[in-house]
C-alpha atoms as a PDB file:
ATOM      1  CA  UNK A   1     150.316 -66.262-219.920  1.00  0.00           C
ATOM      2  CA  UNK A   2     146.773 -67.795-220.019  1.00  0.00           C
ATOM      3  CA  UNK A   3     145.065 -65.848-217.135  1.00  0.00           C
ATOM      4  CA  UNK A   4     145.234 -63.076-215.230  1.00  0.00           C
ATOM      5  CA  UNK A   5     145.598 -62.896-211.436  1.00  0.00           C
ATOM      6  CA  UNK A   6     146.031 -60.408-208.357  1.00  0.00           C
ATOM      7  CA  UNK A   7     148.825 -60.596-205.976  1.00  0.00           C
ATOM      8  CA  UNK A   8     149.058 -58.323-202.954  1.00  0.00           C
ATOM      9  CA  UNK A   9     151.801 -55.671-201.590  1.00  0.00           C
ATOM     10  CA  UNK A  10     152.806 -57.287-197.940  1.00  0.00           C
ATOM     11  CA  UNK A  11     153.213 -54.925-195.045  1.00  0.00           C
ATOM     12  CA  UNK A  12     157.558 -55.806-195.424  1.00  0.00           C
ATOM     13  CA  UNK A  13     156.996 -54.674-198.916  1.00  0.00           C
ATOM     14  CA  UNK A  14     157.092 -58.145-200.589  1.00  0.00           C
ATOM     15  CA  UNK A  15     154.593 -59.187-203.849  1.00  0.00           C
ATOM     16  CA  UNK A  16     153.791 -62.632-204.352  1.00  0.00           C
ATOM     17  CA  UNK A  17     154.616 -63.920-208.433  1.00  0.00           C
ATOM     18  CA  UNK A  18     152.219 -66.044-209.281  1.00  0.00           C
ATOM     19  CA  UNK A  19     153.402 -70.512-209.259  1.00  0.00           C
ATOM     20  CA  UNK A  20     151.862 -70.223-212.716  1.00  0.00           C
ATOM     21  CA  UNK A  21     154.193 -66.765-214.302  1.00  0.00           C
ATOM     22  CA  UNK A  22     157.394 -67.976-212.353  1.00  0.00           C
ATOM     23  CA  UNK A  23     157.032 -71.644-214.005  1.00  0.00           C
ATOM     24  CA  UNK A  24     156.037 -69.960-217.546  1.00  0.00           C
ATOM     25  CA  UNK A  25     159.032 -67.001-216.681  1.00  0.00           C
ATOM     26  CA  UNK A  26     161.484 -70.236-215.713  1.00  0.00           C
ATOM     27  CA  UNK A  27     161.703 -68.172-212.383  1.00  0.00           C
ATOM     28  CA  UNK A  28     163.803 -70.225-209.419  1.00  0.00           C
ATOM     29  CA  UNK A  29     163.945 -68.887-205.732  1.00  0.00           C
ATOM     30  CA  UNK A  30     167.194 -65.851-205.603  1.00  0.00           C
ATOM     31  CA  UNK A  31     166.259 -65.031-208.528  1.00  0.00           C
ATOM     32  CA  UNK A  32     167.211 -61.077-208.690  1.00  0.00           C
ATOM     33  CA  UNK A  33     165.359 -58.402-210.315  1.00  0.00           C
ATOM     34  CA  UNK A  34     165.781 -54.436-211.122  1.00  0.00           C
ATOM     35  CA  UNK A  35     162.522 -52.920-210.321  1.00  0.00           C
ATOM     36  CA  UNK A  36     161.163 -49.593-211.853  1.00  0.00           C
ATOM     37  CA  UNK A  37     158.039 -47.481-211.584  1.00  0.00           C
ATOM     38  CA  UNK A  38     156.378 -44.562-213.378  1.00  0.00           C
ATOM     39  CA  UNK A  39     152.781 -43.409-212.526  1.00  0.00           C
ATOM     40  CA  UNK A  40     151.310 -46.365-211.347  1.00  0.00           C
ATOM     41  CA  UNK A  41     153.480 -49.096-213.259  1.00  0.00           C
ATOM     42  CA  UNK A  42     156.041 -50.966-211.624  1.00  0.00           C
ATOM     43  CA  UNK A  43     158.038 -53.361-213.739  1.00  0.00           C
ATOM     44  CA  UNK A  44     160.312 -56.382-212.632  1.00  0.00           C
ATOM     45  CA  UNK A  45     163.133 -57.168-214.994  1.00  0.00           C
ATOM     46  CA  UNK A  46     165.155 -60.272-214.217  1.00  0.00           C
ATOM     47  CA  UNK A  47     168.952 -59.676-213.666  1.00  0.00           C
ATOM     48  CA  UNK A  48     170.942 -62.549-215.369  1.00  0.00           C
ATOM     49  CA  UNK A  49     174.735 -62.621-214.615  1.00  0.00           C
ATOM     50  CA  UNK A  50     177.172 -62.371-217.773  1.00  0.00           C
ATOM     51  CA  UNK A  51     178.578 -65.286-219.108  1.00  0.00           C
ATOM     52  CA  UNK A  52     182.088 -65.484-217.614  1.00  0.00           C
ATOM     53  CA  UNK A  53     183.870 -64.957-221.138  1.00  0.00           C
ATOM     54  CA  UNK A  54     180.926 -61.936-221.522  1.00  0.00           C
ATOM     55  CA  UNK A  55     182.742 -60.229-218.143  1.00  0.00           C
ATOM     56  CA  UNK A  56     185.618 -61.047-218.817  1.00  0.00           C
ATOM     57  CA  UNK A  57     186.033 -59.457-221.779  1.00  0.00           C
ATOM     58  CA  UNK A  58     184.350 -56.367-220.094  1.00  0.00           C
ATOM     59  CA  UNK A  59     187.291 -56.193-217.786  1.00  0.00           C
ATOM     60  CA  UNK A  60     190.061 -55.937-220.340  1.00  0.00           C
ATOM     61  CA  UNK A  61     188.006 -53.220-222.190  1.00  0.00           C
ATOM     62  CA  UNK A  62     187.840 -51.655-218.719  1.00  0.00           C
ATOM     63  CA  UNK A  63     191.434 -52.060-217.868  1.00  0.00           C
ATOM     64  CA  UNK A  64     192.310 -51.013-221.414  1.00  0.00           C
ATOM     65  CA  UNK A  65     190.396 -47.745-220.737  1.00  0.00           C
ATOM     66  CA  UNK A  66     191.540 -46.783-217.448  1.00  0.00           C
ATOM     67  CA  UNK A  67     194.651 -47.340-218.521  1.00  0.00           C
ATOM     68  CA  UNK A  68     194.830 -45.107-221.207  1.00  0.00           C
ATOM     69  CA  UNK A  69     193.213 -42.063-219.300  1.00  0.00           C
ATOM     70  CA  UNK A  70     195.846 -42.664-216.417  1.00  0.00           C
ATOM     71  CA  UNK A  71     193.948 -44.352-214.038  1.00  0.00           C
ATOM     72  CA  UNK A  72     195.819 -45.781-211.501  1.00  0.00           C
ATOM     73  CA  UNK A  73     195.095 -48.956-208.898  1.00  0.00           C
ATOM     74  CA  UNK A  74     196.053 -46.435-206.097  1.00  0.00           C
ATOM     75  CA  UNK A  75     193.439 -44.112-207.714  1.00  0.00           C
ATOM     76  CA  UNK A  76     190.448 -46.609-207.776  1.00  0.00           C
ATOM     77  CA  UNK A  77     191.312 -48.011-204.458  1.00  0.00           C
ATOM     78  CA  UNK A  78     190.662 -44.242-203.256  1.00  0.00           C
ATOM     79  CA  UNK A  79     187.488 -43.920-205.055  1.00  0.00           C
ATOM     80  CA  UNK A  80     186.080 -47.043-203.657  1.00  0.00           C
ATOM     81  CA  UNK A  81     187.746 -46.335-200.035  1.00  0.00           C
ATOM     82  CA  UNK A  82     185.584 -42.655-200.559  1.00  0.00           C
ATOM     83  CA  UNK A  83     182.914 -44.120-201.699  1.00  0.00           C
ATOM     84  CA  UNK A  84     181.976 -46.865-198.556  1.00  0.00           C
ATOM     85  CA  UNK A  85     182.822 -43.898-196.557  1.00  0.00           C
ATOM     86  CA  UNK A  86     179.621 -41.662-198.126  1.00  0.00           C
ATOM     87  CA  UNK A  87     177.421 -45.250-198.391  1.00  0.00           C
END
């Protein structure tokens, strides 16, 4: 980056990124971040999806795993049913 700008908190929360990071960053509109803070940092990390063959392969590892501690569907359908109820 070849300058250094301000950008404001609005009252709804929202910051502005600058035309001239989100070009340099390759930023398009949706684009999702993770945000964290300590002290008086706050840092935006872009979320990228996986590559479909990248999550897929996840899932088998996952299935694989559940499946050998003796997870069953009925058993993660109950944790997710529990866990919309608490959300």
């Amino acid at each position: 980056m070849s300058s250094i700008a301000t950008t404001r908190l609005s009252s709804k929360g929202q910051v502005v990124i600058l035309e001239e990071v989100r070009k340099e960053l390759g930023l398009e509109p949706g684009a999702q971040f993770v945000v964290m803070g300590e002290g008086d940092v706050v840092v935006l990390k872009e979320i990228e999806a996986p590559d479909r063959r990248e999550f897929l392969a996840l899932a088998r590892k996952v299935r694989s795993q559940a499946r050998k501690a003796g997870v069953k569907r009925s058993d993660f359908k109950k944790a997710v049913r529990a866990s919309r109820l608490r959300g």
